[in-house]
Protein backbone atom coordinates (compact mmCIF):
# COMPACT_ATOMS: atom_id res chain seq x y z
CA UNK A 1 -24.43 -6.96 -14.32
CA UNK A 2 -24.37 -3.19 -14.11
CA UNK A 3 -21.49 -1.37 -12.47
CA UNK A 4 -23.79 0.45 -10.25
CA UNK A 5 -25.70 -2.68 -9.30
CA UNK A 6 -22.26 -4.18 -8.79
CA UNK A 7 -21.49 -1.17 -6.60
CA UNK A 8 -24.94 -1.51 -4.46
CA UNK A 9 -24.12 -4.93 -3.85
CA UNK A 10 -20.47 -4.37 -2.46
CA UNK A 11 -21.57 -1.51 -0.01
CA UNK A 12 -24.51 -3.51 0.84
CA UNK A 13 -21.84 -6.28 2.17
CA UNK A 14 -19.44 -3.79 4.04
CA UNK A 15 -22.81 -2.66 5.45
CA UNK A 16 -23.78 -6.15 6.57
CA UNK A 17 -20.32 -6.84 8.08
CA UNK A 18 -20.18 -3.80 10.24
CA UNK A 19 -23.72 -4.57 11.60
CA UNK A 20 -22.53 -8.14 12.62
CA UNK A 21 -20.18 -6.60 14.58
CA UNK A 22 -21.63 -3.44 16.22
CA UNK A 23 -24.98 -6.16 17.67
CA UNK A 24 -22.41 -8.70 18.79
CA UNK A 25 -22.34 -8.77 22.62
CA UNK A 26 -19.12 -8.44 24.84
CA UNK A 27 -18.14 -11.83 25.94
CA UNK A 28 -15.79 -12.15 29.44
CA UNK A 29 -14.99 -15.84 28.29
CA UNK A 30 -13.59 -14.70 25.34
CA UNK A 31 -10.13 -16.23 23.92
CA UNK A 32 -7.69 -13.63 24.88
CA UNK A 33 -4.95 -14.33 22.71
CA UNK A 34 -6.85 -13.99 19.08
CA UNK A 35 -7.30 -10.01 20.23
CA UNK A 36 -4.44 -7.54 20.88
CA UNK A 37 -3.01 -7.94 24.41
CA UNK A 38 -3.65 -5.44 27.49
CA UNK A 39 -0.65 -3.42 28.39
CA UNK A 40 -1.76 -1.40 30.94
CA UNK A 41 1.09 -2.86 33.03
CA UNK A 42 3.24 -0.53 30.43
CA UNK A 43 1.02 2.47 31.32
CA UNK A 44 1.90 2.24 34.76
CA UNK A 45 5.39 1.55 34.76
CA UNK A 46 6.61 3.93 31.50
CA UNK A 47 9.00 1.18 30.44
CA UNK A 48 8.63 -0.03 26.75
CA UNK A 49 7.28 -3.21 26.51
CA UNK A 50 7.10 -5.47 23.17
CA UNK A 51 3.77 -5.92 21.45
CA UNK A 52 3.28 -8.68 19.49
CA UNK A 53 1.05 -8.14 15.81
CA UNK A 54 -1.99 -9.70 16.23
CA UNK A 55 -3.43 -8.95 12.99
CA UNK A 56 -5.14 -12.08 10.78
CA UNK A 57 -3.26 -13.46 8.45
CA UNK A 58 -5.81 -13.24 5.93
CA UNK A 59 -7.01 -9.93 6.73
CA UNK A 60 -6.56 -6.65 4.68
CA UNK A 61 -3.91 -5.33 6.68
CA UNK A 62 0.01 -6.07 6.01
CA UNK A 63 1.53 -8.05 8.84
CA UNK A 64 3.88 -6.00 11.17
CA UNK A 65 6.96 -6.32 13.20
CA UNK A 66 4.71 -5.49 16.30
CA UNK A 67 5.81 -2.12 18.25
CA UNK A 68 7.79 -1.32 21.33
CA UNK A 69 6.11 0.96 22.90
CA UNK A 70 4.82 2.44 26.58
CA UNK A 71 1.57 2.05 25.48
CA UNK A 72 0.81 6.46 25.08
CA UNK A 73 -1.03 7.27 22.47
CA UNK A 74 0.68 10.13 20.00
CA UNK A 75 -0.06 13.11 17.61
CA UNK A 76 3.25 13.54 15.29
CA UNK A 77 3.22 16.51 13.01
CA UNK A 78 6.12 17.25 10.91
CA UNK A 79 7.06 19.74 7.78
CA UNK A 80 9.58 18.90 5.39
CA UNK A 81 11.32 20.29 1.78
CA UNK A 82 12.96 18.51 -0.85
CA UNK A 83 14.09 19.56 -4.18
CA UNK A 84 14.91 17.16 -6.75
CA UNK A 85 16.54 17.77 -10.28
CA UNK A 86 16.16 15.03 -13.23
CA UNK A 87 18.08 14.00 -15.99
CA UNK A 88 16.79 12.78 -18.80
CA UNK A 89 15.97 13.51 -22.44
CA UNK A 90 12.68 14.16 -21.09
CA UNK A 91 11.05 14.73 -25.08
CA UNK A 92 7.58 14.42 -23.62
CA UNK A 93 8.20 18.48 -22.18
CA UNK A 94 9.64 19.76 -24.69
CA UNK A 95 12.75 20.27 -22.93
CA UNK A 96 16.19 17.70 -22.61
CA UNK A 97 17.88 19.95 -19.74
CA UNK A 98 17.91 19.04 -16.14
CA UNK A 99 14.27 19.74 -14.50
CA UNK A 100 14.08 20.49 -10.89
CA UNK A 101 11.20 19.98 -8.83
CA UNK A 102 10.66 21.09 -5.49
CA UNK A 103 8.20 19.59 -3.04
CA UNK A 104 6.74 21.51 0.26
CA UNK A 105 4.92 19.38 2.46
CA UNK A 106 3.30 19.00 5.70
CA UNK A 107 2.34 15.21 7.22
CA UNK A 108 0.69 14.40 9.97
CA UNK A 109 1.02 11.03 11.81
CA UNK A 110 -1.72 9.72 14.41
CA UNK A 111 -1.39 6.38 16.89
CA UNK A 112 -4.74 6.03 19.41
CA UNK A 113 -4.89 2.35 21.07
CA UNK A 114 -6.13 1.23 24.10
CA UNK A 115 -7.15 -2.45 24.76
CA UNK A 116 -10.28 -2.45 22.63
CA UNK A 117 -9.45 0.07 19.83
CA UNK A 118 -6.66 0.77 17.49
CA UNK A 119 -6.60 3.89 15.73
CA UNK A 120 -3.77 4.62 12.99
CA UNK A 121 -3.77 7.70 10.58
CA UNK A 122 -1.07 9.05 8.22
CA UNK A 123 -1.79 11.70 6.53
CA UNK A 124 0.45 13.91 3.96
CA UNK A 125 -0.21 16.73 2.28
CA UNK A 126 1.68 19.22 0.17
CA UNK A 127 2.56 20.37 -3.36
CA UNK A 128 5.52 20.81 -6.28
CA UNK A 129 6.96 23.64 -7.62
CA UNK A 130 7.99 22.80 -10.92
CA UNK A 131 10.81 24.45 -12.68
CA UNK A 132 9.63 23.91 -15.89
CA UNK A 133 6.96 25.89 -17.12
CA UNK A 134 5.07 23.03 -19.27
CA UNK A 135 4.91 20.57 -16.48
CA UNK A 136 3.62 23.38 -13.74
CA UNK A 137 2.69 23.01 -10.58
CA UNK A 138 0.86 20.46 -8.46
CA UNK A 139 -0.85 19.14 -5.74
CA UNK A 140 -0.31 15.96 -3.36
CA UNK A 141 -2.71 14.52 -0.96
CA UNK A 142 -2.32 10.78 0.77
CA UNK A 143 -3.83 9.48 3.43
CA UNK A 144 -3.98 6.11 5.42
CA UNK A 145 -6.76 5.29 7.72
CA UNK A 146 -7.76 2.36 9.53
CA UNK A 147 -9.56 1.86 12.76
CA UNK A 148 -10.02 -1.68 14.49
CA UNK A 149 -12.62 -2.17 17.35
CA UNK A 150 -12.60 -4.93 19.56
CA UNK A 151 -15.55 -6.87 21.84
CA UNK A 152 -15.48 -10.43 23.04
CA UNK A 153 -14.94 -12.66 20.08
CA UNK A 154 -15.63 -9.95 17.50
CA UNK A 155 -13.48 -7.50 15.65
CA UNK A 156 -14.00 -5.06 13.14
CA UNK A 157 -11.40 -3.08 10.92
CA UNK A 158 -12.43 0.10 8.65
CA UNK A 159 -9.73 1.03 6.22
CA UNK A 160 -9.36 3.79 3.99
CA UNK A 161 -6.81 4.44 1.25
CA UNK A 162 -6.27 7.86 -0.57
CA UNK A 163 -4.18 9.72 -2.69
CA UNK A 164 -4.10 12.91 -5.38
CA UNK A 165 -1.02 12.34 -6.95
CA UNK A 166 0.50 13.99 -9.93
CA UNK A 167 2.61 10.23 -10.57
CA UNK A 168 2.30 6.92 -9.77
CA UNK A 169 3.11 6.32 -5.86
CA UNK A 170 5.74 3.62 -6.92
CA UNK A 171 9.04 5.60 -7.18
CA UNK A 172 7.25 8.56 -6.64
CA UNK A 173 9.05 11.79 -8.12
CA UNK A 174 12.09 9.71 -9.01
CA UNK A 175 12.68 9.87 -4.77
CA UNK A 176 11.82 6.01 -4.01
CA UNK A 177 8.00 6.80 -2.61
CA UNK A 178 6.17 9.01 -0.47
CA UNK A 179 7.46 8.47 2.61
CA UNK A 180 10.37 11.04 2.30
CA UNK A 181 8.64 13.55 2.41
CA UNK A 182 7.90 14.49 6.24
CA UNK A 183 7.64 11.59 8.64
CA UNK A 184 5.24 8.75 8.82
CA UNK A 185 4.12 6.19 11.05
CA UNK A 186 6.36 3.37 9.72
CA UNK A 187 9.13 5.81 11.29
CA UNK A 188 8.03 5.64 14.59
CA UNK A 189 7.78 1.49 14.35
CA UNK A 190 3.42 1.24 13.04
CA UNK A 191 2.38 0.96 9.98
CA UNK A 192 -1.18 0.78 8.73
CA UNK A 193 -0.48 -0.29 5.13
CA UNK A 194 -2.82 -2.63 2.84
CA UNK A 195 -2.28 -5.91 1.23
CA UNK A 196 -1.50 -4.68 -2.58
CA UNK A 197 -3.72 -6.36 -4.03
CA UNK A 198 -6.69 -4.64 -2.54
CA UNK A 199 -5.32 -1.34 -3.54
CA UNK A 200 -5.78 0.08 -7.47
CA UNK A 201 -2.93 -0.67 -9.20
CA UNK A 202 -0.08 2.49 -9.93
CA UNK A 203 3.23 0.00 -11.32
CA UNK A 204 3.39 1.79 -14.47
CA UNK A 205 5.98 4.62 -14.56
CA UNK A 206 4.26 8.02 -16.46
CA UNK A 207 5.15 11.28 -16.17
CA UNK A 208 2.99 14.73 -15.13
CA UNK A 209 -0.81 12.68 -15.24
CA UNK A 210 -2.39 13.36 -11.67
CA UNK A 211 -4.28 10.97 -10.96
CA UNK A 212 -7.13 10.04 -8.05
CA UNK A 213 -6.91 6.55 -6.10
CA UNK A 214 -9.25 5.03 -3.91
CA UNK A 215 -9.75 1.88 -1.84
CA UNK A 216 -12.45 1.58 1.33
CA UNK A 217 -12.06 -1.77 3.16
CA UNK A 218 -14.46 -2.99 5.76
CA UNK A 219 -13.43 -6.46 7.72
CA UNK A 220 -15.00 -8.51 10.31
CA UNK A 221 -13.10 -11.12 12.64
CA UNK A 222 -14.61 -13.59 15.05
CA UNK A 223 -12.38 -16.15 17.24
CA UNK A 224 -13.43 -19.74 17.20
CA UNK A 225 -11.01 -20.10 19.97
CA UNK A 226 -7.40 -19.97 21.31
CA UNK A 227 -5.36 -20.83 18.15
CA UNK A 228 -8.32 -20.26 15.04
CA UNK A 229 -10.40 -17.30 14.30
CA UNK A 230 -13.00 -16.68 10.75
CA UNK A 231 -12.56 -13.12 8.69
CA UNK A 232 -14.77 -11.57 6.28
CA UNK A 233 -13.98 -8.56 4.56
CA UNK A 234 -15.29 -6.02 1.84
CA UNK A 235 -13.54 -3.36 -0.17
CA UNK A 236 -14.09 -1.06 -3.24
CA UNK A 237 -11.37 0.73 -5.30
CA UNK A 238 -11.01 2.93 -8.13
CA UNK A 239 -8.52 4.89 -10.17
CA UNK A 240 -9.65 8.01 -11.86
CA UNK A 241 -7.33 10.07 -14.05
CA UNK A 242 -8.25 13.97 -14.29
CA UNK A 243 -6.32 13.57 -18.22
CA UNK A 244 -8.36 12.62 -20.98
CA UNK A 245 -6.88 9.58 -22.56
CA UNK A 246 -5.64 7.53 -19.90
CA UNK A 247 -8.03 4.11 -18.61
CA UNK A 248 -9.81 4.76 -15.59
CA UNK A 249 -10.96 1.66 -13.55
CA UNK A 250 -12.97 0.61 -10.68
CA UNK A 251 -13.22 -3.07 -8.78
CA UNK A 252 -15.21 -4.74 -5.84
CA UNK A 253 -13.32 -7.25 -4.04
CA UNK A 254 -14.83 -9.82 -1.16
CA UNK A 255 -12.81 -12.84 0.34
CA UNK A 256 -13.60 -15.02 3.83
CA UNK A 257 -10.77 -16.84 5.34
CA UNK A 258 -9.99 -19.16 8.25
CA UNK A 259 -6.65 -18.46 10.69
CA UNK A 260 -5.11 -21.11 12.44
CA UNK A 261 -2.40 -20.78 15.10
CA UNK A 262 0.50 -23.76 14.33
CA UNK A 263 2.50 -22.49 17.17
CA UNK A 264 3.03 -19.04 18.89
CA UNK A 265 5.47 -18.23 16.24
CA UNK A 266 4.22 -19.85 13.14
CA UNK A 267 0.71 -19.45 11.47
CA UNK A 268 -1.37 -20.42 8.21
CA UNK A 269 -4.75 -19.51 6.83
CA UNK A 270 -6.87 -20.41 4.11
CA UNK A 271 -8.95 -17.77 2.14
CA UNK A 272 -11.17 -17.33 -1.09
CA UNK A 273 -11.39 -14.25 -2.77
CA UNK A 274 -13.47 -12.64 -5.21
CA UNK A 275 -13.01 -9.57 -7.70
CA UNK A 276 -15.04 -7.96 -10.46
CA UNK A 277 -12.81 -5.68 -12.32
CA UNK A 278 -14.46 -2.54 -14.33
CA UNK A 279 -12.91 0.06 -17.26
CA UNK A 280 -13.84 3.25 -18.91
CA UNK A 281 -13.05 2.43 -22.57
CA UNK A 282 -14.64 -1.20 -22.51
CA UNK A 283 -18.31 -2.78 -21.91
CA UNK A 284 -16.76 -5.70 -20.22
CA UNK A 285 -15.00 -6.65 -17.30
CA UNK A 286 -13.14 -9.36 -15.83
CA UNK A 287 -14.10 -11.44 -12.86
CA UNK A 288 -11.72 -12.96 -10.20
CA UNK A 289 -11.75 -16.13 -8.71
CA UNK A 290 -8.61 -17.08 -5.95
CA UNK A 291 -8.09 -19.37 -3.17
CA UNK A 292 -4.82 -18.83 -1.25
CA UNK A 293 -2.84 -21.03 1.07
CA UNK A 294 -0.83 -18.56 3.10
CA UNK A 295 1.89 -19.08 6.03
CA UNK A 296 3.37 -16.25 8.28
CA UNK A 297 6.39 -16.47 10.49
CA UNK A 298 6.37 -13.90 12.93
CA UNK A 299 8.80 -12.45 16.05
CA UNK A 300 7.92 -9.85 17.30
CA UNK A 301 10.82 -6.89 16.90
CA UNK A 302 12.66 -9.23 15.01
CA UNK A 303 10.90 -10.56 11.87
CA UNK A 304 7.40 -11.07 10.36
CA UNK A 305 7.53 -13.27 7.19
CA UNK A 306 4.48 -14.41 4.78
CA UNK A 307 4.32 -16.05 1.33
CA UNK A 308 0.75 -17.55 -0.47
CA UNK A 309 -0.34 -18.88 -3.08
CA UNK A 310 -2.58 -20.45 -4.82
CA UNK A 311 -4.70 -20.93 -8.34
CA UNK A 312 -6.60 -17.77 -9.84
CA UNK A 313 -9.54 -18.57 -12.21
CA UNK A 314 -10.47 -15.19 -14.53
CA UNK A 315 -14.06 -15.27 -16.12
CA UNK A 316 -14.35 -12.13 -18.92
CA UNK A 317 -18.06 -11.29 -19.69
CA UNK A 318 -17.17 -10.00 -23.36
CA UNK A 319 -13.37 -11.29 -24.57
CA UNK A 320 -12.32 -9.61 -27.67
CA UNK A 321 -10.06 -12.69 -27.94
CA UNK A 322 -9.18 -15.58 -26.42
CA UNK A 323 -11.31 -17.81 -24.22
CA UNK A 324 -13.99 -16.33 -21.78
CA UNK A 325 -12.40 -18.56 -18.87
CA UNK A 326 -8.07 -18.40 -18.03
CA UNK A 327 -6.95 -20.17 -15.38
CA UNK A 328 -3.62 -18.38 -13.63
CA UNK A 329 -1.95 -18.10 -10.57
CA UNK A 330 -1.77 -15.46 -7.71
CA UNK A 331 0.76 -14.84 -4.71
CA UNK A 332 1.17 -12.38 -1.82
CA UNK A 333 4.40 -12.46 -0.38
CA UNK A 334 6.44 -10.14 2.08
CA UNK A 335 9.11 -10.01 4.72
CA UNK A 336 10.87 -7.60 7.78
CA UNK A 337 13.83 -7.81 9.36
CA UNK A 338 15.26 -6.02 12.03
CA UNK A 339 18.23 -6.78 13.96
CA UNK A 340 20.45 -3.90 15.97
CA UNK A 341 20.74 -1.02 13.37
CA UNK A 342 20.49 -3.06 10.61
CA UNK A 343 16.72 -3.09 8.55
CA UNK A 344 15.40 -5.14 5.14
CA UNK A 345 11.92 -5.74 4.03
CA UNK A 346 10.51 -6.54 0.40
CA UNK A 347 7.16 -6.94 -1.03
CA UNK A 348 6.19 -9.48 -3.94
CA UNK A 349 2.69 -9.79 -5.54
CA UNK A 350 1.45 -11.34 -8.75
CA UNK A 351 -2.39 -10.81 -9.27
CA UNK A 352 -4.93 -9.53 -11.82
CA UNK A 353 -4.76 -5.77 -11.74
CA UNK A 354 -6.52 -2.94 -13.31
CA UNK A 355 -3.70 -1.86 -15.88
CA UNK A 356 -2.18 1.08 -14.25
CA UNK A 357 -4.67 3.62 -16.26
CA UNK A 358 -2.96 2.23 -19.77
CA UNK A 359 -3.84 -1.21 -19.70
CA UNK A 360 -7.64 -2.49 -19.69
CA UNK A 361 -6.29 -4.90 -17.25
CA UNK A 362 -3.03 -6.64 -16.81
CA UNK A 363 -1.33 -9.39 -15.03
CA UNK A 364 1.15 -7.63 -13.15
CA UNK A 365 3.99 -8.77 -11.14
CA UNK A 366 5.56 -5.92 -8.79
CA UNK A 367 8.31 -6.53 -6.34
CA UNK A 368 9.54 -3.66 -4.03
CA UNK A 369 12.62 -4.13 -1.68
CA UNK A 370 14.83 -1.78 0.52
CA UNK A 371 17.20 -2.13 3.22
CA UNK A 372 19.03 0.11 6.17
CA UNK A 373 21.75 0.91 8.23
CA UNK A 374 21.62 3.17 10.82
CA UNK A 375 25.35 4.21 12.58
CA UNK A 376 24.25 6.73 15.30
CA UNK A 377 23.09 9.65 13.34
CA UNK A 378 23.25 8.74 10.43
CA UNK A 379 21.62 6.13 8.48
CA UNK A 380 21.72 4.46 4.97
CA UNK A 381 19.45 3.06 3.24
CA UNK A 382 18.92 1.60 -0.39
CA UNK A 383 15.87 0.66 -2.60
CA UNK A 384 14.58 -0.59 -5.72
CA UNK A 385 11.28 -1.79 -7.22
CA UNK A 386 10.25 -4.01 -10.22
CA UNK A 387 6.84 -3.96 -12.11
CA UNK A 388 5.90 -6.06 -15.09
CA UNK A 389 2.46 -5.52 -16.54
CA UNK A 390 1.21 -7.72 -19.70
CA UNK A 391 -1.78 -6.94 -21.28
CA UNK A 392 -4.74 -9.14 -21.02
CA UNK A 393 -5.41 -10.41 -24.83
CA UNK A 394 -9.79 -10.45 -23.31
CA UNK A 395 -9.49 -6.79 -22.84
CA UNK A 396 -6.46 -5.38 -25.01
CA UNK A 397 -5.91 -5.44 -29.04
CA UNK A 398 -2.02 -4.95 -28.12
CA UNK A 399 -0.20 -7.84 -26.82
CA UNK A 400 2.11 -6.21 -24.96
CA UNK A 401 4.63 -6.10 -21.89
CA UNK A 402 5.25 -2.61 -19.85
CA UNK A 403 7.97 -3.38 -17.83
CA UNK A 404 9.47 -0.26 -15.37
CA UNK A 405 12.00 -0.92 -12.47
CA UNK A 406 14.26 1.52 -10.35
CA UNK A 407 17.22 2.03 -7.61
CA UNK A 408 18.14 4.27 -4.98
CA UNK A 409 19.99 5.06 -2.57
CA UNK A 410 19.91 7.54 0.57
CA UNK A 411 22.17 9.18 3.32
CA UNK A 412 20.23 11.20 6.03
CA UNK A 413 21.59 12.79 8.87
CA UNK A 414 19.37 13.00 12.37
CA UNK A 415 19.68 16.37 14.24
CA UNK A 416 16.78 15.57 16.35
CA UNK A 417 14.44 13.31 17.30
CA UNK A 418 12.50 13.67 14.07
CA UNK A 419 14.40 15.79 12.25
CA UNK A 420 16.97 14.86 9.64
CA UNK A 421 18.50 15.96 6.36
CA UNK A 422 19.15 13.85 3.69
CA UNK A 423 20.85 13.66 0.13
CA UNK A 424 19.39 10.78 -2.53
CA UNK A 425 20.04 9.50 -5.40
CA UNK A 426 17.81 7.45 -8.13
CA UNK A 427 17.71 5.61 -11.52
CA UNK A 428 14.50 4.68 -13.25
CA UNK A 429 13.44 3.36 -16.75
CA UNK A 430 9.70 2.35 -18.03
CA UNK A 431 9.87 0.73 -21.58
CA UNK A 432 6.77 -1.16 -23.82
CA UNK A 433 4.40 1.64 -23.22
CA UNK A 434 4.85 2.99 -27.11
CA UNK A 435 2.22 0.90 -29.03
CA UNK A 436 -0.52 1.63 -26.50
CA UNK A 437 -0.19 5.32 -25.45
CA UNK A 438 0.88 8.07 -27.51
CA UNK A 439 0.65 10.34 -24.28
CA UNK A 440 3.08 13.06 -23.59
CA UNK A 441 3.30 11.26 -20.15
CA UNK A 442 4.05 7.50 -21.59
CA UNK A 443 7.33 9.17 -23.78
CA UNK A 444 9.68 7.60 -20.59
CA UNK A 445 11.94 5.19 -22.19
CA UNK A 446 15.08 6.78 -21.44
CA UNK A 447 16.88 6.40 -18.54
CA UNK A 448 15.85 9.30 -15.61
CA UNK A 449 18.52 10.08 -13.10
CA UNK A 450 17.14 12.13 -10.04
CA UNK A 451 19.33 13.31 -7.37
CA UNK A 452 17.25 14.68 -4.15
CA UNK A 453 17.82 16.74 -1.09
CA UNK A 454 15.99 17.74 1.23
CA UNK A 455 15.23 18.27 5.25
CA UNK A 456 11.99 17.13 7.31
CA UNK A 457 11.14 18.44 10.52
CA UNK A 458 9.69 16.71 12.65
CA UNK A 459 7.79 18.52 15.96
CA UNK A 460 7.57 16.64 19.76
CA UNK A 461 5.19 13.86 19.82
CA UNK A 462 1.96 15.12 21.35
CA UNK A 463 0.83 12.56 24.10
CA UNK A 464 -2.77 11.40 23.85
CA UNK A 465 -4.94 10.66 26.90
């Protein structure tokens, strides 16, 4: 099958699902707790209340903490600088001194809820100033979207993810990610993040390739009833390099699950998912077959907890070795914590990927982790972040394993309500990239040291109506 036909097929089921839920009716009888609660009993009072997450377990959405909040919609703009210098014998410039980098950037954070809508919007953009004149200078652009609307039984989520990055999101810049620079929405307590394995695949460390990510995510929910609800969901991705030389890929992805409430705490679900996997440099792709078993623990403002599992069966139209059917294994697993001033949270995933734009697919395992301490003004935090990619022997004549990890740590210092300074530090090394790329950008298997600084300012909330 074509990729466009596979392409006119995927939007024509995102296209279904949203249909299905604009013609379903409002119904009064509905069962209240499988949608987000009413607090209009916040609105009236000002005092924060706690929301609970209501999100489906086997939805596209990560699970949350919830949010304590007076239920006023917000507009947070912020600014922010940050200049970081690397060591490294960074041969793939032409240069082995100290490079310094510096990054302007403006971010712009939107929460709009009410009790049949939730509307959550990050958006960051910005660019680098390099100080060395063969690396130059570039431009950054990411944004999270997603948009859920609620009537009677039904529900139905739109998700966009997007970024123009000139390196891979993970570790970003050698300064742990994106969200230094400027302030996002996980800082004021929402987040609209995806599950990871719905979003193209950037666990491979390079250096200087800017490259263009995509994922659009439709999902439909209906409640069966006070503790069980049905999902359906839709999404397309792709990764497009603007470098010749690197593996561009696309992938449509559809999955249906059922929810089911154990307790008010404690919930599991049951899905099946499907993926079709697409590359540049090869006529064949590689299909996706998973069902999941998944259970979430959540408390609201305290801890949300999920791990599941369950067998993956791969299907390759045109192997260049090895059998046209592998069975394998996929898992989804994350937790937050939050107790006083004290903050953890780590994500684990192991799932058929598209290869990071140097693999023609990979199995990938990537773990991220951090953790916090906040002591007045001042808080603490440390992070690190593990990727292993192995090359699929259907789609690869290198049997390989690119393996990349890194640790940081972080000191910032709060001078308003949104505005701190901080001072970073952060070690990184990529290795088993040498007998498949011969890239300027894949010459990382030295150790990089980066040491960051920087301030973000960030402005008054602006209260929505």
């Amino acid at each position: 099958m074509s990729e466009k036909r596979i392409r006119t097929w995927g939007l024509l089921i995102l296209a279904v699902l949203s249909v299905s839920a604009v013609r379903a009716q409002d119904s009064s009888d509905a069962p209240k707790p499988a949608m987000a609660g009413d607090n209009a009993a916040s609105i009236q009072s000002g005092a924060p209340i706690d929301v609970p997450d209501t999100r489906p377990l086997a939805g596209i959405q990560n699970l949350s903490l919830g949010t304590q909040t007076n239920s006023h919609s917000f507009l947070l703009p912020s600014f922010g600088v940050t200049t970081a210098v690397q060591f490294s014998p960074d041969r793939s410039v032409g240069n082995s001194s100290p490079t310094t980098t510096t990054y302007l950037n403006g971010r712009l954070a939107i929460n709009k809820t009410s009790s049949h809508s939730e509307l959550l919007l990050d958006y960051l953009v910005g660019g680098g100033l390099s100080g060395n004149s063969n690396q130059g200078n570039t431009v950054i652009q990411n944004l999270d979207f997603s948009e859920t609307i609620r009537g009677g039984r039904w529900s139905q989520t739109f998700g966009e993810q997007f970024s123009y990055l000139p390196a891979p999101s993970f570790n970003f810049g050698g300064l742990g990610g994106l969200n230094t620079l400027g302030v996002n929405l996980g800082a004021v307590g929402t987040t609209p993040g995806f599950r990871q394995d719905l979003i193209p695949n950037q666990s491979i460390l390079i250096n200087g390739a800017a490259r263009i990510s995509n994922a659009t995510m439709a999902q439909t929910t209906y409640a069966l009833g006070y503790r069980s609800s049905l999902i359906f969901f839709g999404a397309y991705g792709t990764l497009h390099f603007l470098d010749n030389g690197f593996q561009n890929s696309s992938s449509v992805s559809t999955g249906a699950g059922y929810n089911y409430l154990l307790s008010p705490l404690n919930s599991i679900s049951v899905s099946y998912g499907f993926s079709r996997s697409m590359f540049s440099h090869i006529p064949g792709g590689a299909d996706s077959h998973t069902v999941q078993v998944t259970f979430a623990r959540r408390i609201t403002g305290r801890l949300s907890f999920q791990v599941g599992a369950g067998p993956d069966i791969q299907m390759y139209s045109a192997p260049l070795a090895g059998p046209r059917t592998l069975w394998s294994w996929a898992l989804n697993s994350a937790l937050t914590y939050q107790l006083r001033n004290w903050g953890t949270g780590f994500n684990y995933g192991h799932s058929l990927t598209g290869g990071s734009g140097i693999l023609p697919g990979a199995e990938s395992d990537v773990f991220s982790g951090h953790a916090t301490r906040g002591l007045e003004n001042w808080q603490v935090s440390v992070s690190t972040g593990y990727s292993m990619n192995r090359a699929l022997q259907q789609t690869s004549s290198n049997v390989l394993t690119a393996k990349g990890w890194f640790a940081g740590t972080e000191v910032s210092r709060r001078f308003t309500n949104f505005g701190s300074f901080f001072v970073s530090y952060n070690i990184s090394r990529q290795s088993g990239l040498g007998a498949v790329c011969s890239l300027a950008a894949c010459n990382v298997n030295s150790v990089t040291q980066t040491v960051g600084v920087g301030y973000n300012w960030g402005l008054r909330p602006i209260l929505l109506e």
